[in-house]
PDB file of N, CA and C in Angstrom:
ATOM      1  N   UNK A   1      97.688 133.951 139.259  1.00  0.00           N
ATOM      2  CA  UNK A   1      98.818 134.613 139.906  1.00  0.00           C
ATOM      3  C   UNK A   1     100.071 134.348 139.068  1.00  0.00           C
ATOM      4  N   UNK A   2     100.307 135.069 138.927  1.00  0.00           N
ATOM      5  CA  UNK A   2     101.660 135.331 138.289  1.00  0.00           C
ATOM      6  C   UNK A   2     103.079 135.282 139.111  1.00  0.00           C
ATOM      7  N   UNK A   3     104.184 133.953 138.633  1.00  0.00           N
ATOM      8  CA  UNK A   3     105.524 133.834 138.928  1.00  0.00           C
ATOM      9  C   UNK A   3     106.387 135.195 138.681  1.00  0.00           C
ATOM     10  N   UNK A   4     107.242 135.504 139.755  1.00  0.00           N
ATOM     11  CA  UNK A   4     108.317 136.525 138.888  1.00  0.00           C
ATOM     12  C   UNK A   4     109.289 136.298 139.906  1.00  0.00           C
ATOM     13  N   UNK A   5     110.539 135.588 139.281  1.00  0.00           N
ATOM     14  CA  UNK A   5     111.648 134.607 139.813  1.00  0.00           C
ATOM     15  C   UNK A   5     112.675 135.922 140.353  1.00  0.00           C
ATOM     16  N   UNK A   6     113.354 136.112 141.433  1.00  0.00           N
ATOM     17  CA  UNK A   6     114.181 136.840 141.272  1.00  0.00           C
ATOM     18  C   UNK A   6     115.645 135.851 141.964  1.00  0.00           C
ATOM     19  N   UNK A   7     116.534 136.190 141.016  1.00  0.00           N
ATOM     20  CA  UNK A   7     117.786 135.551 141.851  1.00  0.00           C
ATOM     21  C   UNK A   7     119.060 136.453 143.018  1.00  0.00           C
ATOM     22  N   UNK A   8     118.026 137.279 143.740  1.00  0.00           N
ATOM     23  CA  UNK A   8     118.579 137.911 144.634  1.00  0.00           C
ATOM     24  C   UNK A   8     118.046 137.439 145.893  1.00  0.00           C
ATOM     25  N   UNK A   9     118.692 138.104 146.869  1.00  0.00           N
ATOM     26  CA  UNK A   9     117.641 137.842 148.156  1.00  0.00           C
ATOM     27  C   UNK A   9     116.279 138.928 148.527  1.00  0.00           C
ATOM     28  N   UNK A  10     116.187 140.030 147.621  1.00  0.00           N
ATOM     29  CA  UNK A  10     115.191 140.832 147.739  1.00  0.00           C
ATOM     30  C   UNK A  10     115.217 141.348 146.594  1.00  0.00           C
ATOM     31  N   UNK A  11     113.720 142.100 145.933  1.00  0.00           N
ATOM     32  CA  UNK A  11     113.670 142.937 145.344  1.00  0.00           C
ATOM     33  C   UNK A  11     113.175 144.239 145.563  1.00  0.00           C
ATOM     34  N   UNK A  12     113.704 145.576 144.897  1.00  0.00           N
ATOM     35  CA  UNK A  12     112.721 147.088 145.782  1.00  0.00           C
ATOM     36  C   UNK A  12     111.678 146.869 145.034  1.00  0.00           C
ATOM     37  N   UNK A  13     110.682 147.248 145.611  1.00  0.00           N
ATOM     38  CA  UNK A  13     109.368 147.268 144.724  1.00  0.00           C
ATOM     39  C   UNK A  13     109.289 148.079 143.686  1.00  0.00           C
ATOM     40  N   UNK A  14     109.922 149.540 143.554  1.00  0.00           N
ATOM     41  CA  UNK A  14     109.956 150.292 142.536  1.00  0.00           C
ATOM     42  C   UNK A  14     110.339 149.336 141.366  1.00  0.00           C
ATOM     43  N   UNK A  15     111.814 149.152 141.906  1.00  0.00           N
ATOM     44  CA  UNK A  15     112.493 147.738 140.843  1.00  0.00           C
ATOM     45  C   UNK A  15     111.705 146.526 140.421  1.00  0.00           C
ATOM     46  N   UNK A  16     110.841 146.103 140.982  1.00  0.00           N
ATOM     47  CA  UNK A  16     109.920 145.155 140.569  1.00  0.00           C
ATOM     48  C   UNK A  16     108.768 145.708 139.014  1.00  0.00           C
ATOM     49  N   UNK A  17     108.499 146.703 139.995  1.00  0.00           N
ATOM     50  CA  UNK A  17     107.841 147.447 138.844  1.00  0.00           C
ATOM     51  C   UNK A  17     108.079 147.921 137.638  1.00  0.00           C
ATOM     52  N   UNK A  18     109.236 148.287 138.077  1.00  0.00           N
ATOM     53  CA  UNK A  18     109.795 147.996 136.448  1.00  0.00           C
ATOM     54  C   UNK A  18     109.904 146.946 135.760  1.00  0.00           C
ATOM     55  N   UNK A  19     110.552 145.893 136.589  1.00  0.00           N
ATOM     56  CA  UNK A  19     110.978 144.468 135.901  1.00  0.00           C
ATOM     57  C   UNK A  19     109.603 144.477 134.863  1.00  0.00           C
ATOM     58  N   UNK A  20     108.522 144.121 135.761  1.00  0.00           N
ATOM     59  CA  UNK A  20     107.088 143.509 135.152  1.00  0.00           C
ATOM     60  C   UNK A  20     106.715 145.043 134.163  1.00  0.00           C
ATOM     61  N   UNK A  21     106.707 145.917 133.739  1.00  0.00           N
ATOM     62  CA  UNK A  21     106.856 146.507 133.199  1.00  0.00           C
ATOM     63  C   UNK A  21     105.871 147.419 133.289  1.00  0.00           C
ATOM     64  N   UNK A  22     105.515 147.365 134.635  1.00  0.00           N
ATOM     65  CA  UNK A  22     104.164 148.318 135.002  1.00  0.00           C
ATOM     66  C   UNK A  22     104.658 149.866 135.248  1.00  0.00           C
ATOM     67  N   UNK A  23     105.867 150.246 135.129  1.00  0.00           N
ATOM     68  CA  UNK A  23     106.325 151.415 135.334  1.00  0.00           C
ATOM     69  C   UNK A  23     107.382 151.111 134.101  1.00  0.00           C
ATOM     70  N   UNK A  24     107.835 152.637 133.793  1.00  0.00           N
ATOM     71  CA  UNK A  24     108.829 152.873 132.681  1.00  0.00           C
ATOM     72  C   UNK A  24     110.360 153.189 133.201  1.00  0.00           C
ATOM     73  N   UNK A  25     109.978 153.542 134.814  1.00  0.00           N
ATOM     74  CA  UNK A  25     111.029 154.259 135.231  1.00  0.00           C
ATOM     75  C   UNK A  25     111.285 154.327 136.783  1.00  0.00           C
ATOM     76  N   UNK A  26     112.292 154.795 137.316  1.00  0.00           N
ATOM     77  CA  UNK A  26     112.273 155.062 138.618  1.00  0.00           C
ATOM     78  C   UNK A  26     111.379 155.960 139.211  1.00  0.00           C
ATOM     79  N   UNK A  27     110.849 157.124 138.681  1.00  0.00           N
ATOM     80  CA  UNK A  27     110.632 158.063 138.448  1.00  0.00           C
ATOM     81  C   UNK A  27     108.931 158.238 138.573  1.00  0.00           C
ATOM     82  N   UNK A  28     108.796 157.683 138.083  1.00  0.00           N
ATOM     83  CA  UNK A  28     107.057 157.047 137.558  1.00  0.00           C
ATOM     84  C   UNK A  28     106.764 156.087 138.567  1.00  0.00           C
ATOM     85  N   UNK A  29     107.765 155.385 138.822  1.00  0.00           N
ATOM     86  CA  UNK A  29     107.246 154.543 139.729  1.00  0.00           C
ATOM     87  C   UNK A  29     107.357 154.761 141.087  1.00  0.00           C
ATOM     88  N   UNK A  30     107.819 156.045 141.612  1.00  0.00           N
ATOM     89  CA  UNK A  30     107.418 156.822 143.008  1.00  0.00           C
ATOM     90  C   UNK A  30     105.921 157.389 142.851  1.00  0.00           C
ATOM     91  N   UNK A  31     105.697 157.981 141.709  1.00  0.00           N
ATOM     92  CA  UNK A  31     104.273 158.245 141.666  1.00  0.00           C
ATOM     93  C   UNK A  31     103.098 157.457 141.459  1.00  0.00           C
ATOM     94  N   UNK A  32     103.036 156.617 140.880  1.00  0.00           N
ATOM     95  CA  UNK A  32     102.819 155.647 140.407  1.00  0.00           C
ATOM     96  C   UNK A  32     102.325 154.833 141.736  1.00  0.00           C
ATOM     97  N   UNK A  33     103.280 154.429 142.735  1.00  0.00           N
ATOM     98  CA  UNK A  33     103.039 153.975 143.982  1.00  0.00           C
ATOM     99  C   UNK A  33     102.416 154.894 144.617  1.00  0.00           C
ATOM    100  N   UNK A  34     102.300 156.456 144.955  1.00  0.00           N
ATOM    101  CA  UNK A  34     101.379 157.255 145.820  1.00  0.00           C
ATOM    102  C   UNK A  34     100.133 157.232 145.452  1.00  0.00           C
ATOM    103  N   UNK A  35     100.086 156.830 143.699  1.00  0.00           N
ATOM    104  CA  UNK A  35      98.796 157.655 143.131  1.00  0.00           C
ATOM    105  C   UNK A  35      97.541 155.869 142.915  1.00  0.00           C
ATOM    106  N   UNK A  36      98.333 154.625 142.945  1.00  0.00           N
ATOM    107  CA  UNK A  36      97.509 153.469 142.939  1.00  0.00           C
ATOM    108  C   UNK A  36      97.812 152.771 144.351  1.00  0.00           C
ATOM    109  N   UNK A  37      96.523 151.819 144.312  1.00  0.00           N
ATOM    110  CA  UNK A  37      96.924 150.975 145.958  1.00  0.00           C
ATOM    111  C   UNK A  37      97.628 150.023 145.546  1.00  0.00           C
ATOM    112  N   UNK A  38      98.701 149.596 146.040  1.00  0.00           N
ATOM    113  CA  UNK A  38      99.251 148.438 146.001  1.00  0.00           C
ATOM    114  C   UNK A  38      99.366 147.521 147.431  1.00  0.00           C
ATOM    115  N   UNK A  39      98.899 146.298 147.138  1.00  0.00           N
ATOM    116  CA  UNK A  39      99.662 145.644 147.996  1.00  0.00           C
ATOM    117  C   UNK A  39     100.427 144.765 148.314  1.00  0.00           C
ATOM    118  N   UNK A  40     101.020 144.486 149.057  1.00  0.00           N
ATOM    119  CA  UNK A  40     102.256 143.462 149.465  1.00  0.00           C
ATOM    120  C   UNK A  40     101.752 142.440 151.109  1.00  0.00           C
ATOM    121  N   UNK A  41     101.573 141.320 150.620  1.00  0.00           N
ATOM    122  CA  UNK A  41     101.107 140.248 151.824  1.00  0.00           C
ATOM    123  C   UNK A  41      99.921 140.643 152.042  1.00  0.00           C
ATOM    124  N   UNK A  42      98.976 141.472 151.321  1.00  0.00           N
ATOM    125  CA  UNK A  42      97.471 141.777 151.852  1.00  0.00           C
ATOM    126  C   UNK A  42      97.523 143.387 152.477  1.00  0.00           C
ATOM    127  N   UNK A  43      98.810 144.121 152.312  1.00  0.00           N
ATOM    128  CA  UNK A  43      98.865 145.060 153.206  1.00  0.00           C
ATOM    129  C   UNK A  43      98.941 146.291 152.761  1.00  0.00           C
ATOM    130  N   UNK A  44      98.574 147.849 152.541  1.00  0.00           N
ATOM    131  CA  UNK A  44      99.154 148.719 151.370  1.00  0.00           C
ATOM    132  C   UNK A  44     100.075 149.087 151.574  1.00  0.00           C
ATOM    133  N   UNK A  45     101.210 148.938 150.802  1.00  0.00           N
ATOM    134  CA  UNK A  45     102.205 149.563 150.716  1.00  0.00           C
ATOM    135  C   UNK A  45     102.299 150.948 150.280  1.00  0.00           C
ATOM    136  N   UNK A  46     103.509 151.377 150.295  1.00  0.00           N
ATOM    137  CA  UNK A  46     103.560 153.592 149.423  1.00  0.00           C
ATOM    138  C   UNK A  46     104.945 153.411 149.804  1.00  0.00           C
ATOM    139  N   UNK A  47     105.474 152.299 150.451  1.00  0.00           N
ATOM    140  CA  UNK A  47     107.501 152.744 150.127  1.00  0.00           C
ATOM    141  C   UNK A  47     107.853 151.948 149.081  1.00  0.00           C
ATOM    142  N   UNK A  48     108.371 152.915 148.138  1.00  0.00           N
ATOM    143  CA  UNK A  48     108.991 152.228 146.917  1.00  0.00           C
ATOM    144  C   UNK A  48     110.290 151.673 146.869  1.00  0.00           C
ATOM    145  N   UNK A  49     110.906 151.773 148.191  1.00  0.00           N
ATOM    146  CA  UNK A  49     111.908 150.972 148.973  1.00  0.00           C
ATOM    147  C   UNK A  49     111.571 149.628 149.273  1.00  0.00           C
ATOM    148  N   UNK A  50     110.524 149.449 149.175  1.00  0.00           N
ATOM    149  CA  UNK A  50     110.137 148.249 150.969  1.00  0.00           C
ATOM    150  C   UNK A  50     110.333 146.491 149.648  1.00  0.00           C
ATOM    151  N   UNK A  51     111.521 145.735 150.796  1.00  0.00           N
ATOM    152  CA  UNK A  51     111.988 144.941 150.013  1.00  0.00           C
ATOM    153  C   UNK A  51     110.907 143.821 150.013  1.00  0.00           C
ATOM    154  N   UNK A  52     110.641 143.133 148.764  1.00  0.00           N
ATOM    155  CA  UNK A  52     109.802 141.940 148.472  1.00  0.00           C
ATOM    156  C   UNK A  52     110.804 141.022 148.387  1.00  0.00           C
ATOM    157  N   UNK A  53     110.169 140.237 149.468  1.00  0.00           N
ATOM    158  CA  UNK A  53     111.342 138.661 149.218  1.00  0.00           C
ATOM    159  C   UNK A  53     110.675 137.583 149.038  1.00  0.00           C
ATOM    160  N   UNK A  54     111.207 136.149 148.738  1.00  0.00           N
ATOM    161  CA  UNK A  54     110.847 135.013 148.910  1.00  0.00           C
ATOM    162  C   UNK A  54     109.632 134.668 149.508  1.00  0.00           C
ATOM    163  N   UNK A  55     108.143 134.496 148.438  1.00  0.00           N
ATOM    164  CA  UNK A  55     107.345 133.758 149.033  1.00  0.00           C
ATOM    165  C   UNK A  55     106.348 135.346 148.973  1.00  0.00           C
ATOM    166  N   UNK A  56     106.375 136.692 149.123  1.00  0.00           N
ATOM    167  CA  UNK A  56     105.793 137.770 149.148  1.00  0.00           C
ATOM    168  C   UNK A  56     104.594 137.945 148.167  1.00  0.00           C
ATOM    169  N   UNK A  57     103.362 138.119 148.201  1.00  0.00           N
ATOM    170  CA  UNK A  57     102.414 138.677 147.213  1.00  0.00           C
ATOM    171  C   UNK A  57     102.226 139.828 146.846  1.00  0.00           C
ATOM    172  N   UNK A  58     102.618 140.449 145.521  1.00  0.00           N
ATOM    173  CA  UNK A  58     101.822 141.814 145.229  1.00  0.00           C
ATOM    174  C   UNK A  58     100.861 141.651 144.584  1.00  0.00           C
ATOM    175  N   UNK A  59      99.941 142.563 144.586  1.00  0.00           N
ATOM    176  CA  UNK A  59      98.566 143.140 144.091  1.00  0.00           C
ATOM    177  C   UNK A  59      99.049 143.954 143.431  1.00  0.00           C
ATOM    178  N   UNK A  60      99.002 144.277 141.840  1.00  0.00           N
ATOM    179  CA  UNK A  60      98.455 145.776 141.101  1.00  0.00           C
ATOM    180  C   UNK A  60      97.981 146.180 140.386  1.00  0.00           C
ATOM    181  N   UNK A  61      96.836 147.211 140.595  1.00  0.00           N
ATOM    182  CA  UNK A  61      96.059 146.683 138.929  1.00  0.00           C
ATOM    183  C   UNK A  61      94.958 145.322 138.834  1.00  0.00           C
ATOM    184  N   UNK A  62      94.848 144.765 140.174  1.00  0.00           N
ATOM    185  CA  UNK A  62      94.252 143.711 140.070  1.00  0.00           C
ATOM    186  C   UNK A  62      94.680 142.018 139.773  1.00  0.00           C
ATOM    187  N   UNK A  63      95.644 142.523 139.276  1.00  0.00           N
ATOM    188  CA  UNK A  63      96.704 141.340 139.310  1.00  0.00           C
ATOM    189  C   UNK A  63      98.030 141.118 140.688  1.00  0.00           C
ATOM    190  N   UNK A  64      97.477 139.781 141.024  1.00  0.00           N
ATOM    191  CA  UNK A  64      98.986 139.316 141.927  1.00  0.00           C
ATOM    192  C   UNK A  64      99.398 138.669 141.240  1.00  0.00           C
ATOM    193  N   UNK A  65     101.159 139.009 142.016  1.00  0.00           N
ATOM    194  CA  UNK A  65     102.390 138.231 140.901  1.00  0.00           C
ATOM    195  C   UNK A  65     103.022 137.558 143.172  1.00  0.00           C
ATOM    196  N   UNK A  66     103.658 136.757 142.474  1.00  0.00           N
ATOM    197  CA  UNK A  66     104.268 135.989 143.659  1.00  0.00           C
ATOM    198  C   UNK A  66     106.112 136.294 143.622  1.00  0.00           C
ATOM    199  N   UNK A  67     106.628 136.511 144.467  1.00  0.00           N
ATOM    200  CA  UNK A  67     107.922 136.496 144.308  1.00  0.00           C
ATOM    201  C   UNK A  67     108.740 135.312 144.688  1.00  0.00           C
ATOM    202  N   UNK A  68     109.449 134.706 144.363  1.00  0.00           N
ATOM    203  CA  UNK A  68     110.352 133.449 143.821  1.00  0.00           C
ATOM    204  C   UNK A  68     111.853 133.918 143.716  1.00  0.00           C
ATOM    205  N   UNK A  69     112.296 133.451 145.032  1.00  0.00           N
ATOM    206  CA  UNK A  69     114.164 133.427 145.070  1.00  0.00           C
ATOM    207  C   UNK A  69     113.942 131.778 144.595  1.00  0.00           C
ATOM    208  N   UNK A  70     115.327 132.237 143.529  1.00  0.00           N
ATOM    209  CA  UNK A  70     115.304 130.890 142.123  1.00  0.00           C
ATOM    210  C   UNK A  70     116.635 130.449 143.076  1.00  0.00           C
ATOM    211  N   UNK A  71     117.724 131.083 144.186  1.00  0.00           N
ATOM    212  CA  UNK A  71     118.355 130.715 144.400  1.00  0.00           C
ATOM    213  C   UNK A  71     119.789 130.694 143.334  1.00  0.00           C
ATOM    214  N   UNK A  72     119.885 130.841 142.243  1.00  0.00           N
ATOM    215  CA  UNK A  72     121.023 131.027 141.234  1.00  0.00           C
ATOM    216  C   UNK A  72     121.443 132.593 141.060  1.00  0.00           C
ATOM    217  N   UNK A  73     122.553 132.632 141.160  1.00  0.00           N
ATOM    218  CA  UNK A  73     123.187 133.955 140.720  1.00  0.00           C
ATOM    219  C   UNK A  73     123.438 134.008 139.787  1.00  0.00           C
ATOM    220  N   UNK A  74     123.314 135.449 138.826  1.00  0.00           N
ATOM    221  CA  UNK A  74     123.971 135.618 137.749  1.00  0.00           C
ATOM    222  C   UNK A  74     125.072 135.930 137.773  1.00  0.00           C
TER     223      UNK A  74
END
C-alpha cells in the first residue's frame, strides 16, 4: 500500500488522480472514473468530487494508496 501525504484537510479524487499520476487531466479523469472501478474504504466510487480524507483507502488498477493529512501547510 502506498502513502500519499496530503497537507490539506481533503483531497477530490479526480485531484488525487492526478497527483499519483494515474490521470493526465481533469478531463480524463471524469472518464476515467466512469469507465474503471474504483474504490474508496472498500466501496465504488464514480464522484470525481467525493472528498478523500485522513486515514481513507483507494483501490486502482489494483493498487491501494492510503491517504495521510501530514498536518503542515504550505
Amino acid at each position: 500500500m502506498k502513502t500519499v501525504e496530503i497537507n490539506t484537510e481533503y483531497i477530490k479524487l479526480d485531484q488525487f488522480l492526478k497527483l499519483e499520476n494515474i490521470v493526465e487531466s481533469g478531463g480524463h479523469a471524469k472518464s476515467f472514473i466512469l469507465e474503471n472501478e474504483i474504490l474508496v474504504n472498500g466501496e465504488v466510487e464514480f464522484r470525481r468530487g467525493r472528498k478523500l480524507r485522513n486515514g481513507d483507502v483507494v483501490k486502482v488498477k489494483g493498487q491501494e494508496y492510503k491517504i495521510l493529512h501530514t498536518g503542515e501547510q504550505m
